[in-house]
PDB file of N, CA and C in Angstrom:
ATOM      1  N   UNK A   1       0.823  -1.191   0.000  1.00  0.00           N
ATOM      2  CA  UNK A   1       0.000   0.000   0.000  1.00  0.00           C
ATOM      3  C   UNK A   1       0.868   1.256   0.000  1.00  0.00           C
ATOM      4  N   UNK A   2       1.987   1.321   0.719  1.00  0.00           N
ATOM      5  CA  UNK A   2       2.876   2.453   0.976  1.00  0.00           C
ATOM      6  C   UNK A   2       3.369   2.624  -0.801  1.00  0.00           C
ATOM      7  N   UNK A   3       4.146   1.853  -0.829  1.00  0.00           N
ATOM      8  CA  UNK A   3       4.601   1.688  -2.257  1.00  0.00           C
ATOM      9  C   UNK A   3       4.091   2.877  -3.449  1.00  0.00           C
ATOM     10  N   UNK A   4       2.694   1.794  -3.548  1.00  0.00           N
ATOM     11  CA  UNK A   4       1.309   2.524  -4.471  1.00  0.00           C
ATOM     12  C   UNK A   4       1.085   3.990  -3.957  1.00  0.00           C
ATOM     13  N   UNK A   5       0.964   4.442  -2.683  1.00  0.00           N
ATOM     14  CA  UNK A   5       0.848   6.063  -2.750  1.00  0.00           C
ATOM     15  C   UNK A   5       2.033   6.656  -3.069  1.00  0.00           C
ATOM     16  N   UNK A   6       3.195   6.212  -3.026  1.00  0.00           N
ATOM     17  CA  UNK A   6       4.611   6.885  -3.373  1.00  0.00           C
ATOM     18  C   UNK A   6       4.611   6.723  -4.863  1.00  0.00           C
ATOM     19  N   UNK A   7       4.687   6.247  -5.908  1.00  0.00           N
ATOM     20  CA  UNK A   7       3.878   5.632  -6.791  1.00  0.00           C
ATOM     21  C   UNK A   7       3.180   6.846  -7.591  1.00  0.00           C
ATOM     22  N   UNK A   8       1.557   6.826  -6.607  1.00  0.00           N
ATOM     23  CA  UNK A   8       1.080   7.853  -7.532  1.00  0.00           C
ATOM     24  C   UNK A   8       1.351   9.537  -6.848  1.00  0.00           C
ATOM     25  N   UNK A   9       2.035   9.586  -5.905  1.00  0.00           N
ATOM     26  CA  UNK A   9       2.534  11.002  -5.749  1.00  0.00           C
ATOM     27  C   UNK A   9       3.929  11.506  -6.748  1.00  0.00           C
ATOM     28  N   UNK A  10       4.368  10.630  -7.183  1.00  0.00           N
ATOM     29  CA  UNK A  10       5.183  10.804  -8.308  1.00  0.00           C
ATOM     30  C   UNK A  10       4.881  11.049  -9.509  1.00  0.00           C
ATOM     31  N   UNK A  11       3.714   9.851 -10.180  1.00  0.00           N
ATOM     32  CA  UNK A  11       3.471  10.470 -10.937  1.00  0.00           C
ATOM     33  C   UNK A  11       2.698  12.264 -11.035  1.00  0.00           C
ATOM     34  N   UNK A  12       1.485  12.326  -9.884  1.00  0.00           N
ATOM     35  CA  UNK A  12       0.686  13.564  -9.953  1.00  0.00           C
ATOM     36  C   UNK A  12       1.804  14.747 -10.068  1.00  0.00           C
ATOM     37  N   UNK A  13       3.346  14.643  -9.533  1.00  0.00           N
ATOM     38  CA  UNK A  13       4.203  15.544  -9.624  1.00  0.00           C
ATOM     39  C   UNK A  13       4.857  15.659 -11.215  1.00  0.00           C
ATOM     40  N   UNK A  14       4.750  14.568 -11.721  1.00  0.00           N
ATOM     41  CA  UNK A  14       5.049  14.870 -13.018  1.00  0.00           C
ATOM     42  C   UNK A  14       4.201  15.397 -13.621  1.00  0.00           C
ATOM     43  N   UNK A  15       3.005  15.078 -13.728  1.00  0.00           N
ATOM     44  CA  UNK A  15       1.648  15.635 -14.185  1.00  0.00           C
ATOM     45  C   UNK A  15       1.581  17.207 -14.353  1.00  0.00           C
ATOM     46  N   UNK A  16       1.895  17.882 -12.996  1.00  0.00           N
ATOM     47  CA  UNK A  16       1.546  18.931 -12.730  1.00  0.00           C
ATOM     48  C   UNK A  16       2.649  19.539 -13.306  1.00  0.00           C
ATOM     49  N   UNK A  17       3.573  19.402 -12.990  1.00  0.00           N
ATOM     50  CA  UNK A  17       5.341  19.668 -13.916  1.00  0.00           C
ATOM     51  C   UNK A  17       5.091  19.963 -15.188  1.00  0.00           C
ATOM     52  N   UNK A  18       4.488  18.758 -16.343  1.00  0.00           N
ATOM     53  CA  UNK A  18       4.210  18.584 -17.335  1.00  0.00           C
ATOM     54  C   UNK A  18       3.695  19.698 -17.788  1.00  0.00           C
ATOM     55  N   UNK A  19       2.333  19.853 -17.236  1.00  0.00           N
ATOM     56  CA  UNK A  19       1.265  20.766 -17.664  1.00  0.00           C
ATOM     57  C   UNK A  19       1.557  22.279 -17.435  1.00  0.00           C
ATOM     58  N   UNK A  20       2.485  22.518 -16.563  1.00  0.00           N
ATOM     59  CA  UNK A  20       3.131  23.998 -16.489  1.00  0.00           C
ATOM     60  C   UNK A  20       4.230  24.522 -17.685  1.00  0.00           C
ATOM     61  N   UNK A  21       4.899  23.568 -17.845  1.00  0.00           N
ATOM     62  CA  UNK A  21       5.375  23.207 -18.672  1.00  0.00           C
ATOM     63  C   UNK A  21       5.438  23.626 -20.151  1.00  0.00           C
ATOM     64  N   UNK A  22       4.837  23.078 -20.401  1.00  0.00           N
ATOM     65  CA  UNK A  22       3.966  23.211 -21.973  1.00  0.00           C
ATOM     66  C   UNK A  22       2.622  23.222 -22.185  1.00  0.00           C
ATOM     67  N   UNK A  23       2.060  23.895 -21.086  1.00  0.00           N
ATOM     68  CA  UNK A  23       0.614  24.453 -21.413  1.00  0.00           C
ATOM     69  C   UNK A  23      -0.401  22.949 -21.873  1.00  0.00           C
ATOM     70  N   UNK A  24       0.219  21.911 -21.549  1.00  0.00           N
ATOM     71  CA  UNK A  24      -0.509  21.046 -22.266  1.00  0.00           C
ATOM     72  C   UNK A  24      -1.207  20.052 -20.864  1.00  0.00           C
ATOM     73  N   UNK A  25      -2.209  19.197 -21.168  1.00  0.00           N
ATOM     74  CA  UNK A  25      -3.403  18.652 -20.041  1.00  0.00           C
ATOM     75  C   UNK A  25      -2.506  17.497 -20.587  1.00  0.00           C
ATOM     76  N   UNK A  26      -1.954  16.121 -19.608  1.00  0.00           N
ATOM     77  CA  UNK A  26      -1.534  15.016 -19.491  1.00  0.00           C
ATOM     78  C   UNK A  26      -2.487  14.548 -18.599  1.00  0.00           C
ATOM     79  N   UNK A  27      -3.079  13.088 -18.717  1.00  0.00           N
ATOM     80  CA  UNK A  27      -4.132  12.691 -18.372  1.00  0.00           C
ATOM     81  C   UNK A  27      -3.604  11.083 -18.398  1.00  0.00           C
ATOM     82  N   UNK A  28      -3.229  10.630 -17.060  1.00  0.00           N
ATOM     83  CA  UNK A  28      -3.368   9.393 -17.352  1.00  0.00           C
ATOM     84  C   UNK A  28      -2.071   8.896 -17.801  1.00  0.00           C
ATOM     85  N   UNK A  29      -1.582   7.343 -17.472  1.00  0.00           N
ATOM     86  CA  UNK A  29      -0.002   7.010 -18.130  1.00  0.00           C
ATOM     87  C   UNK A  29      -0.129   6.929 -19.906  1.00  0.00           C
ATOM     88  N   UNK A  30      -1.362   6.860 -20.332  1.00  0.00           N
ATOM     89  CA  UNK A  30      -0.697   6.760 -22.045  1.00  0.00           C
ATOM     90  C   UNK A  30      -0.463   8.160 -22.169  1.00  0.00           C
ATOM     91  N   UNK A  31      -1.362   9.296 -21.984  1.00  0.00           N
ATOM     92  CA  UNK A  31      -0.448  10.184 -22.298  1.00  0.00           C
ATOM     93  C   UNK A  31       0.978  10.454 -21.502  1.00  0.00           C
ATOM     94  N   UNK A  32       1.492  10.246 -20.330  1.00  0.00           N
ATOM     95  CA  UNK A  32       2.880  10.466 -19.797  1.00  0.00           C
ATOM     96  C   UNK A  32       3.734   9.409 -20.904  1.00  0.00           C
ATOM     97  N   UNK A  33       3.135   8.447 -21.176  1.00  0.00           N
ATOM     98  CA  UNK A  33       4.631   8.013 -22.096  1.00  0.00           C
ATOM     99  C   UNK A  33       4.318   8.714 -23.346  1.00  0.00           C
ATOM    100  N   UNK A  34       3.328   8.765 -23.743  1.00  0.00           N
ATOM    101  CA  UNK A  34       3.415   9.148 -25.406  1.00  0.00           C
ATOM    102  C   UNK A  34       4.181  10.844 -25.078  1.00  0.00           C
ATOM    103  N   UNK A  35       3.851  11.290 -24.003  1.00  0.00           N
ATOM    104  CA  UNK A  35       4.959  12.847 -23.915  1.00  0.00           C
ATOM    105  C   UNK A  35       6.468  12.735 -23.964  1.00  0.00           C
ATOM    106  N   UNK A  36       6.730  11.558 -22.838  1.00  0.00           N
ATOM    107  CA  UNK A  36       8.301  10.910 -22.891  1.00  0.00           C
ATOM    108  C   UNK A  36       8.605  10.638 -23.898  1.00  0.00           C
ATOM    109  N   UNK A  37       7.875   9.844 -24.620  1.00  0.00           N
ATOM    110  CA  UNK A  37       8.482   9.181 -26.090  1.00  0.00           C
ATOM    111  C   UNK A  37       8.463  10.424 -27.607  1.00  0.00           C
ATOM    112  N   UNK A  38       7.645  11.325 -26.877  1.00  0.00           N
ATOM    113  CA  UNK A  38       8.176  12.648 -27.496  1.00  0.00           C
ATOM    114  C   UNK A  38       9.303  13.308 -28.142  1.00  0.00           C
ATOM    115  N   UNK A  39      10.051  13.489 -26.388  1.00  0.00           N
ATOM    116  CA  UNK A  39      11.738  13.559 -26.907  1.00  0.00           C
ATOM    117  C   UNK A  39      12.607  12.452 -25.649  1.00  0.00           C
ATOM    118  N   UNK A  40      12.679  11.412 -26.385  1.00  0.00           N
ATOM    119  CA  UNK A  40      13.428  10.724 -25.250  1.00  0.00           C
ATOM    120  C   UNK A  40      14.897  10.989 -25.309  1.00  0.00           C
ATOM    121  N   UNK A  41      15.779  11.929 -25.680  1.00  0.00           N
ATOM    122  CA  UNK A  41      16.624  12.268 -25.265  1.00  0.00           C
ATOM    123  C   UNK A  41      16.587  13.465 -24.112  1.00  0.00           C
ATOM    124  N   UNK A  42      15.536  13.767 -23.848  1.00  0.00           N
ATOM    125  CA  UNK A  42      15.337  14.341 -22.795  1.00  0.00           C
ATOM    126  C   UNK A  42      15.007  13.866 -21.645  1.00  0.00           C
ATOM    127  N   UNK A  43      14.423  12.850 -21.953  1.00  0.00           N
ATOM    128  CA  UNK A  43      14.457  12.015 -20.757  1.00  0.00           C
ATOM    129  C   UNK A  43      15.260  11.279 -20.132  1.00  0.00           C
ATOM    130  N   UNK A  44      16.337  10.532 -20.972  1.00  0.00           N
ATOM    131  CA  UNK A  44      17.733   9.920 -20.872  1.00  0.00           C
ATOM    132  C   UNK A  44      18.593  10.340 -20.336  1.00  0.00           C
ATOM    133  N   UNK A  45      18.977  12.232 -20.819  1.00  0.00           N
ATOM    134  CA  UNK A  45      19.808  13.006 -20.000  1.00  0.00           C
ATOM    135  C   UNK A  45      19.340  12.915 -18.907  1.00  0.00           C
ATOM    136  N   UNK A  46      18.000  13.739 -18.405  1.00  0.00           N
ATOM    137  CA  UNK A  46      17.589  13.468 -16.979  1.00  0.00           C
ATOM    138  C   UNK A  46      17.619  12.296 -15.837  1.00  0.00           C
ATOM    139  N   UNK A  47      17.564  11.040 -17.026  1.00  0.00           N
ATOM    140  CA  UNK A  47      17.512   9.922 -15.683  1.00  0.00           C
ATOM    141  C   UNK A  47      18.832   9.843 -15.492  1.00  0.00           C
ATOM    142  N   UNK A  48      19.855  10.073 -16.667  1.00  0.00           N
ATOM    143  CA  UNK A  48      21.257  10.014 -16.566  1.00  0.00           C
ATOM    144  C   UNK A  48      21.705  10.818 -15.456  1.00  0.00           C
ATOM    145  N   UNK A  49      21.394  12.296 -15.505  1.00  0.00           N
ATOM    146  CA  UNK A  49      21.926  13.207 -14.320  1.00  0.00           C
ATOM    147  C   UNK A  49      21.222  12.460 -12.700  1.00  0.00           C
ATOM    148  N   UNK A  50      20.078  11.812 -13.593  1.00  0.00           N
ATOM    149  CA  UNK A  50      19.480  11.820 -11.441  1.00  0.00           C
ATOM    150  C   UNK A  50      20.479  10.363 -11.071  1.00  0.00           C
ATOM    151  N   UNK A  51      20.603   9.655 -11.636  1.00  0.00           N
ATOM    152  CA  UNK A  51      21.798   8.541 -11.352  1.00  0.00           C
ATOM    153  C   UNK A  51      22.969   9.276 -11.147  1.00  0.00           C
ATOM    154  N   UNK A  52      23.431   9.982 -11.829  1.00  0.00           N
ATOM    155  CA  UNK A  52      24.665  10.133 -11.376  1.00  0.00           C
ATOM    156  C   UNK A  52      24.870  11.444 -10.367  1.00  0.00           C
ATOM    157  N   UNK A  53      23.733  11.885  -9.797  1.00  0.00           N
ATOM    158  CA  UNK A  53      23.587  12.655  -8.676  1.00  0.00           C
ATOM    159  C   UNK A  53      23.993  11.770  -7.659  1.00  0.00           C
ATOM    160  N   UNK A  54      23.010  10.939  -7.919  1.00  0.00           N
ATOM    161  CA  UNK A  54      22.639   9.403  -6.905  1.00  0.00           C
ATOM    162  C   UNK A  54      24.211   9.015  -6.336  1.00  0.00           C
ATOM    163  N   UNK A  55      25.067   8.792  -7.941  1.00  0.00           N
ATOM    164  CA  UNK A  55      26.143   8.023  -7.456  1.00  0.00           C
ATOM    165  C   UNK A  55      27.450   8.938  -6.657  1.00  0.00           C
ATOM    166  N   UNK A  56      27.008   9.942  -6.934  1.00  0.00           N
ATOM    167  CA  UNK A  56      27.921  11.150  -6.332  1.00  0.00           C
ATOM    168  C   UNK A  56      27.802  11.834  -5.507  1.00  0.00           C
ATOM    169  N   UNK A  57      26.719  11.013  -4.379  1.00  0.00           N
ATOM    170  CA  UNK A  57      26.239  11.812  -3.529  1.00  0.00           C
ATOM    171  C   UNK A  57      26.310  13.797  -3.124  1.00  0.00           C
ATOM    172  N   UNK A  58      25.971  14.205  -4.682  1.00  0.00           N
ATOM    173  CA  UNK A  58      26.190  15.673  -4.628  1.00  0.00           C
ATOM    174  C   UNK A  58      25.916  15.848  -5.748  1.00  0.00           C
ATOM    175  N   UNK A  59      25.189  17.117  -5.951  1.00  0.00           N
ATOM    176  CA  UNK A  59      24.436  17.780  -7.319  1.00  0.00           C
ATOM    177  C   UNK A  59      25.418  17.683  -8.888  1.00  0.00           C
ATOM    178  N   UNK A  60      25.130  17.670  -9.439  1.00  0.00           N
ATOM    179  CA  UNK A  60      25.799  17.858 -10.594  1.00  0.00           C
ATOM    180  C   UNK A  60      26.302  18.924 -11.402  1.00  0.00           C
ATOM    181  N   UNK A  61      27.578  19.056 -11.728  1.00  0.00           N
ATOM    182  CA  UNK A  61      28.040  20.547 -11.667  1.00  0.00           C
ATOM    183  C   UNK A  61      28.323  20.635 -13.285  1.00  0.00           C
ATOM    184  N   UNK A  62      28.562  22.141 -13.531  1.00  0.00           N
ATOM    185  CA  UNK A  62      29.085  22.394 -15.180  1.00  0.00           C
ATOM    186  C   UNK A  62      29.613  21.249 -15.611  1.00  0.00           C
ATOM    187  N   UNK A  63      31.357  21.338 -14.950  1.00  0.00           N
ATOM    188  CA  UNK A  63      31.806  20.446 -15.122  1.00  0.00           C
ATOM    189  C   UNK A  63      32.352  18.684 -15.124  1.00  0.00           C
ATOM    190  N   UNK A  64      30.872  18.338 -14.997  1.00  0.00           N
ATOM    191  CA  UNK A  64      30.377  16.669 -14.695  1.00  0.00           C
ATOM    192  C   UNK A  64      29.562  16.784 -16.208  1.00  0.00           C
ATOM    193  N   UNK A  65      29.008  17.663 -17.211  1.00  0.00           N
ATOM    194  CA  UNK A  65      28.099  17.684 -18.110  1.00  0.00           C
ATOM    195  C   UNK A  65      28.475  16.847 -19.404  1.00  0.00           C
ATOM    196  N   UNK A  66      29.989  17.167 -19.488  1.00  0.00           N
ATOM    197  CA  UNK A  66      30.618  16.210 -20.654  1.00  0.00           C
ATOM    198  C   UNK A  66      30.850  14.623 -20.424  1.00  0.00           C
ATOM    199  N   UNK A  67      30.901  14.560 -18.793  1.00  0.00           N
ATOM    200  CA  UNK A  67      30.414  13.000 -18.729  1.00  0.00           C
ATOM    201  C   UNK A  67      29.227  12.460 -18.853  1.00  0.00           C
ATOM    202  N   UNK A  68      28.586  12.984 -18.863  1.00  0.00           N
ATOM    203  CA  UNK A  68      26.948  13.215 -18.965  1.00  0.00           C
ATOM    204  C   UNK A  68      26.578  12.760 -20.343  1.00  0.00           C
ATOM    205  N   UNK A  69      27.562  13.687 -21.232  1.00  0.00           N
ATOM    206  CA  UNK A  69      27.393  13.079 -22.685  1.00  0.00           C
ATOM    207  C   UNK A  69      27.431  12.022 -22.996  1.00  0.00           C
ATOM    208  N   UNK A  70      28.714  11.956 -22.700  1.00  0.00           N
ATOM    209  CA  UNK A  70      29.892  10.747 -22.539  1.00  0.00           C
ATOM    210  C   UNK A  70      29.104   9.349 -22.416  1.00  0.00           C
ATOM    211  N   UNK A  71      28.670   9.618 -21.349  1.00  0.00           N
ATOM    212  CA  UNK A  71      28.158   8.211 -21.145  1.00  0.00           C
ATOM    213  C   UNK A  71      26.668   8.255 -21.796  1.00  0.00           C
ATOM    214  N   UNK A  72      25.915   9.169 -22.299  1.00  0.00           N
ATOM    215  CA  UNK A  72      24.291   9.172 -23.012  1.00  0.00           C
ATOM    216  C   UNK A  72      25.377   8.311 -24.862  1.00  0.00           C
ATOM    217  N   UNK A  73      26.389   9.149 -24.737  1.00  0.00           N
ATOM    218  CA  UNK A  73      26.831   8.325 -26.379  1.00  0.00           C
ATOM    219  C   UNK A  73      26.970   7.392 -26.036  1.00  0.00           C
ATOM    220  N   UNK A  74      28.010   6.423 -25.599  1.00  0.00           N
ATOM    221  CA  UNK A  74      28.027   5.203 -25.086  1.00  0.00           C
ATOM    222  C   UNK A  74      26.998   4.534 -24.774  1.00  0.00           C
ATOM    223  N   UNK A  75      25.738   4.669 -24.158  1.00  0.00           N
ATOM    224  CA  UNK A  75      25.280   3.812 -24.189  1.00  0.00           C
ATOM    225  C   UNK A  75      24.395   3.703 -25.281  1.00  0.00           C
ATOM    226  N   UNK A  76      24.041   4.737 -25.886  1.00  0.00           N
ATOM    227  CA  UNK A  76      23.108   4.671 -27.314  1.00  0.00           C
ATOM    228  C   UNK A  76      23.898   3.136 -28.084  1.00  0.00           C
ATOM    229  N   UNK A  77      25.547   2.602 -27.994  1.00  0.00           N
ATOM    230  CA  UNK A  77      25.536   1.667 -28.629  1.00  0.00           C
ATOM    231  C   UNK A  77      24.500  -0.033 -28.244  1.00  0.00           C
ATOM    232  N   UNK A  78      23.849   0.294 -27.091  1.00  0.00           N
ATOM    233  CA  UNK A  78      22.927  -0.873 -26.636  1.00  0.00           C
ATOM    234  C   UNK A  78      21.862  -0.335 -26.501  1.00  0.00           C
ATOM    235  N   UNK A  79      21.876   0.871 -27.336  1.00  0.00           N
ATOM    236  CA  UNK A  79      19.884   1.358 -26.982  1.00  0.00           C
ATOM    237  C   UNK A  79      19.616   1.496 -25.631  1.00  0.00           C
ATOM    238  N   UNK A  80      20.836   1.912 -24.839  1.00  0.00           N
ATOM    239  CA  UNK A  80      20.042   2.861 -23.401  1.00  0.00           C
ATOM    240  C   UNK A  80      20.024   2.155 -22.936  1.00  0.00           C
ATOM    241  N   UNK A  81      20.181   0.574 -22.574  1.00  0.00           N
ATOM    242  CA  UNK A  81      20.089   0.115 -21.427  1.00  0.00           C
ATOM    243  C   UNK A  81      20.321   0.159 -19.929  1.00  0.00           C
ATOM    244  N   UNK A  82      19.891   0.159 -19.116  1.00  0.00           N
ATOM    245  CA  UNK A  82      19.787   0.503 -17.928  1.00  0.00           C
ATOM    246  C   UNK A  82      21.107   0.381 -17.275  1.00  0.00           C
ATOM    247  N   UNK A  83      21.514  -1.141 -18.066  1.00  0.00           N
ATOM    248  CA  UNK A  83      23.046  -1.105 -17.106  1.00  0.00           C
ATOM    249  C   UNK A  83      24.194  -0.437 -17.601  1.00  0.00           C
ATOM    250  N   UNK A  84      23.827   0.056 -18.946  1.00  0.00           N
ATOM    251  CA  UNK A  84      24.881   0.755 -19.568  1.00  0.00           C
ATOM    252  C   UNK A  84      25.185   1.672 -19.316  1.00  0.00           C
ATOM    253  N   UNK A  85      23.991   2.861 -18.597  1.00  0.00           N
ATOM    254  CA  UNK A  85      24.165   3.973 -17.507  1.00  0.00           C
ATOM    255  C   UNK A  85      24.718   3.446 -16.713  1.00  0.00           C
ATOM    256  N   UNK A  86      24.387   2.437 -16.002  1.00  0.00           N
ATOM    257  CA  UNK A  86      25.147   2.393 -14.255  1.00  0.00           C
ATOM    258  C   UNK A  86      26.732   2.108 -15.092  1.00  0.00           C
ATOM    259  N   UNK A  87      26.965   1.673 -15.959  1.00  0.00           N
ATOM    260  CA  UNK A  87      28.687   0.833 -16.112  1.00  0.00           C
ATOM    261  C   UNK A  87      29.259   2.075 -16.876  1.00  0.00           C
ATOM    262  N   UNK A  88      28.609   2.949 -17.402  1.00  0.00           N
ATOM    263  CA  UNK A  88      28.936   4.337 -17.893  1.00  0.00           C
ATOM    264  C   UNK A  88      29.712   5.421 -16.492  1.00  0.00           C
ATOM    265  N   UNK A  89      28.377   5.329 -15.485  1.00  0.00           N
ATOM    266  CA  UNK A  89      28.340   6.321 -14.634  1.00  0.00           C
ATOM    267  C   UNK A  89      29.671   5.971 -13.466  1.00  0.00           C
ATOM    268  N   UNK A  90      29.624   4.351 -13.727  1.00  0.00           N
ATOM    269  CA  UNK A  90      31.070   3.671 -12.677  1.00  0.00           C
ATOM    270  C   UNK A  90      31.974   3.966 -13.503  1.00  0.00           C
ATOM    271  N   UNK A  91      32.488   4.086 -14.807  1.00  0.00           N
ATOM    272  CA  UNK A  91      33.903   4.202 -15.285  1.00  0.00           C
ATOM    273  C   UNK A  91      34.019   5.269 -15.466  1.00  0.00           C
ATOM    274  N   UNK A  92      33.291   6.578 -15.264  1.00  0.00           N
ATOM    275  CA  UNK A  92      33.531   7.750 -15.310  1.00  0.00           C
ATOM    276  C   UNK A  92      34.681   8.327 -14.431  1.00  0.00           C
ATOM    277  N   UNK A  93      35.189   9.246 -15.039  1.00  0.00           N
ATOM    278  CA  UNK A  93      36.119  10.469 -14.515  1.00  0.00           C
ATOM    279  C   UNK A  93      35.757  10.862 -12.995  1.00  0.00           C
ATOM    280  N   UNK A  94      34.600  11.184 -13.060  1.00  0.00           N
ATOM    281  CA  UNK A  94      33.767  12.033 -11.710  1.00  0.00           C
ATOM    282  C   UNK A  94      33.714  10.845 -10.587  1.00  0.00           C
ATOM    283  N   UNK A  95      33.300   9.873 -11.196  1.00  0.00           N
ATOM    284  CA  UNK A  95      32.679   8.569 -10.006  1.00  0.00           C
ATOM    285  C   UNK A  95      34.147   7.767  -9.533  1.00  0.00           C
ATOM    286  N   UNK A  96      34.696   8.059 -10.421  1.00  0.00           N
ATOM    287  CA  UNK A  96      36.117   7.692 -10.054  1.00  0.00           C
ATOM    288  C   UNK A  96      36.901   8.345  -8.832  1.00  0.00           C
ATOM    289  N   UNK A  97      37.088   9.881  -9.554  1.00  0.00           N
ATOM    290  CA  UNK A  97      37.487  10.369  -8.563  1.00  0.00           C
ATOM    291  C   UNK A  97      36.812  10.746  -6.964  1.00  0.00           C
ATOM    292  N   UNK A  98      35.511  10.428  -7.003  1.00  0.00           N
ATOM    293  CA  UNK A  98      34.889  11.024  -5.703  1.00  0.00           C
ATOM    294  C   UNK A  98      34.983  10.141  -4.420  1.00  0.00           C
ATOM    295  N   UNK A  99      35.265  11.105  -3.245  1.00  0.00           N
ATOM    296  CA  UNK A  99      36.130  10.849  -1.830  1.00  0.00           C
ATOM    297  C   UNK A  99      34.453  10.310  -0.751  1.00  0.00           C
ATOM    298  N   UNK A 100      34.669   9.714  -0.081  1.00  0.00           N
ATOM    299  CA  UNK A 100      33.704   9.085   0.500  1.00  0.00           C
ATOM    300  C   UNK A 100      33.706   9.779   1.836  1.00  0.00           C
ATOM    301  N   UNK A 101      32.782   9.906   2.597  1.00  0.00           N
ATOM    302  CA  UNK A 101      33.160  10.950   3.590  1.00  0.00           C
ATOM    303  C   UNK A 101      33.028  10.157   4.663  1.00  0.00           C
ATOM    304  N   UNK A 102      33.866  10.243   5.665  1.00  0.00           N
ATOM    305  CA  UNK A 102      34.629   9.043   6.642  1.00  0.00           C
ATOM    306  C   UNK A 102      34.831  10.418   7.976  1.00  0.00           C
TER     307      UNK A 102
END
């Protein structure tokens, strides 16, 4: 049950995001994917940056953006797969160098 309200408070936040957005009414998951599948390189960068926020425990700066690329080209050679971000975001420059706080 917890799950399912976390769930749909995510989506209603995209919803509302959406519709400020671009003036446009999203209604429902066929329209949220048919918007995603819109421009899914916009969506790719984004899940790309929120992973590698994730893995860097710290926001993402100017200069983290060309890894950003870096790894959105790379993985386009497997069509985006999920693990190709995470094995992108681990051999990176940034994830490499970052200090663990002890």
């Amino acid at each position: 049950m917890h799950q399912a309200l976390c769930v749909e408070q995510v989506f209603h936040a995209l919803l509302v995001r959406e519709r400020h957005r671009k003036h446009e009414a999203i209604v429902g998951v066929a329209d949220l994917r048919a918007a995603l599948l819109k421009r899914p390189e916009r969506f790719l960068f984004n899940l790309t940056e929120k992973l590698m926020i994730y893995a860097l425990g710290r926001g993402v700066e100017y200069y983290d953006m060309p890894y950003v690329r870096a790894i959105l080209k790379e993985s386009s050679k497997t069509d985006y797969r999920f693990s190709s971000l995470v094995l992108g975001i681990i051999k990176s420059p940034t994830f490499q160098r970052r200090r663990s706080e002890s």
